[in-house]
Protein backbone atom coordinates (compact mmCIF):
# COMPACT_ATOMS: atom_id res chain seq x y z
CA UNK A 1 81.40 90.57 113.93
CA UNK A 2 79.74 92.99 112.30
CA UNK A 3 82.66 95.40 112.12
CA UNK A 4 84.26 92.52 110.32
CA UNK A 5 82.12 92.29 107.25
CA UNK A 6 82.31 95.84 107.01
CA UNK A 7 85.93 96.00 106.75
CA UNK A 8 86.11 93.31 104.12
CA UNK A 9 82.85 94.83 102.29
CA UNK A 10 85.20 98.18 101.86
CA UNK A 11 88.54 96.39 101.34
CA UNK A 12 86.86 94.52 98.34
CA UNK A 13 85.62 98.08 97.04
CA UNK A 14 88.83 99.56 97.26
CA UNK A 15 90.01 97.15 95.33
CA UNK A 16 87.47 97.15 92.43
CA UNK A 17 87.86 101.15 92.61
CA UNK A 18 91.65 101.53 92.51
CA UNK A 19 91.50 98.77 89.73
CA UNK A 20 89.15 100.01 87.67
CA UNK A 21 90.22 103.96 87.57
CA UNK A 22 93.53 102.91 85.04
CA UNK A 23 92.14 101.55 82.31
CA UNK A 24 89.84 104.01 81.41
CA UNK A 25 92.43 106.98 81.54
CA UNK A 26 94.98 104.76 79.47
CA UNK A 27 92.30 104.11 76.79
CA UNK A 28 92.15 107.46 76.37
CA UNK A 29 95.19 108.50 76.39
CA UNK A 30 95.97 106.01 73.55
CA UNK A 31 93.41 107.71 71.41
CA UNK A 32 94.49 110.77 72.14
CA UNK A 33 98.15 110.04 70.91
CA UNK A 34 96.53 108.75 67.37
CA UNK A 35 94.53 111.53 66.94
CA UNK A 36 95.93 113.48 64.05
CA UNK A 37 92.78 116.61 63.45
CA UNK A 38 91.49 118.67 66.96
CA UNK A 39 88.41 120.25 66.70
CA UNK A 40 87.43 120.41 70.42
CA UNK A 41 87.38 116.89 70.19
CA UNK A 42 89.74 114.73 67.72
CA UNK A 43 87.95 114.51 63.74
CA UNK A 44 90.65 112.01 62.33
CA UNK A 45 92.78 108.78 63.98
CA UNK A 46 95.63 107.79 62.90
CA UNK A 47 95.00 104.15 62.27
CA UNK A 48 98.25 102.85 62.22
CA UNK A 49 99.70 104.72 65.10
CA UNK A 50 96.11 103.51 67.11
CA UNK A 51 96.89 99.44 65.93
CA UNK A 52 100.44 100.16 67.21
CA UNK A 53 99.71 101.71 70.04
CA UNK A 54 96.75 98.75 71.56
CA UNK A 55 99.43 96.56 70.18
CA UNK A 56 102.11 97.75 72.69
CA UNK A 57 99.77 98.55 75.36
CA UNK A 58 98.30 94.76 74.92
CA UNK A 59 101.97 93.40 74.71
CA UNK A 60 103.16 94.72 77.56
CA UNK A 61 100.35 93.45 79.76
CA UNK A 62 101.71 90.31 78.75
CA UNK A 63 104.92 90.77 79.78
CA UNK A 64 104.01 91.61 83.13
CA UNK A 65 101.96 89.35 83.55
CA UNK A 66 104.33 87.14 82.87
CA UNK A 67 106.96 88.22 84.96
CA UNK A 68 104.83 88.52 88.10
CA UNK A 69 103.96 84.17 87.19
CA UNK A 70 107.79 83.67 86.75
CA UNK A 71 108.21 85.77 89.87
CA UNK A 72 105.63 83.95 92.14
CA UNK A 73 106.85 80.47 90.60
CA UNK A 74 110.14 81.07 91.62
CA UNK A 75 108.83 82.15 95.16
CA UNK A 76 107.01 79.59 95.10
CA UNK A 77 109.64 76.76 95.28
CA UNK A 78 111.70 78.38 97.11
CA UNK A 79 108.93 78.21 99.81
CA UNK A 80 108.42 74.55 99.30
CA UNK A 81 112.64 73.64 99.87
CA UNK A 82 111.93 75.58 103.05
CA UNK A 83 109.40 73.21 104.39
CA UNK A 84 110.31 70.22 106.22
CA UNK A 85 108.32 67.39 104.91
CA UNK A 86 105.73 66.03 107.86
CA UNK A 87 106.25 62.53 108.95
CA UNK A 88 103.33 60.25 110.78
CA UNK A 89 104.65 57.46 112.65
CA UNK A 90 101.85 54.95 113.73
């Protein structure tokens, strides 16, 4: 039983750990792009190319998102066609 717990304990970390490592990298990588003066590090953004770029990163988390719900909808009802319907007789 114990075992158990542990197993889920470190499946839920995995999770939070593979999901969190992402966004931090893509962040950065979006200020990188707008940077426009290096000095070791960058002096100047460019702030239209940094709006456009959170812009199109935000954008096309929505359109994911919304064609993973389309995607499970769809899977969804196909499911519930599948299912004979459960009669009681009394």
């Amino acid at each position: 039983m114990i075992l158990f717990f542990l197993k889920k304990s470190i499946q839920k970390q995995k999770k939070l750990i593979v999901g969190a490592i992402p966004g931090p990298i893509i962040m950065g990588e979006l200020f990188d792009r707008a940077c426009t003066e290096w000095d070791g590090s960058c002096q100047k953004y460019d702030p239209k190319a940094l709006r456009l770029s959170w812009f199109a990163f935000a954008m096309g988390i929505v359109v994911l998102t919304a064609v993973f719900f389309i995607l499970q909808e769809v899977t969804w009802r196909w499911r519930l066609k599948r299912i004979k319907p459960i009669t009681i007789t009394i």
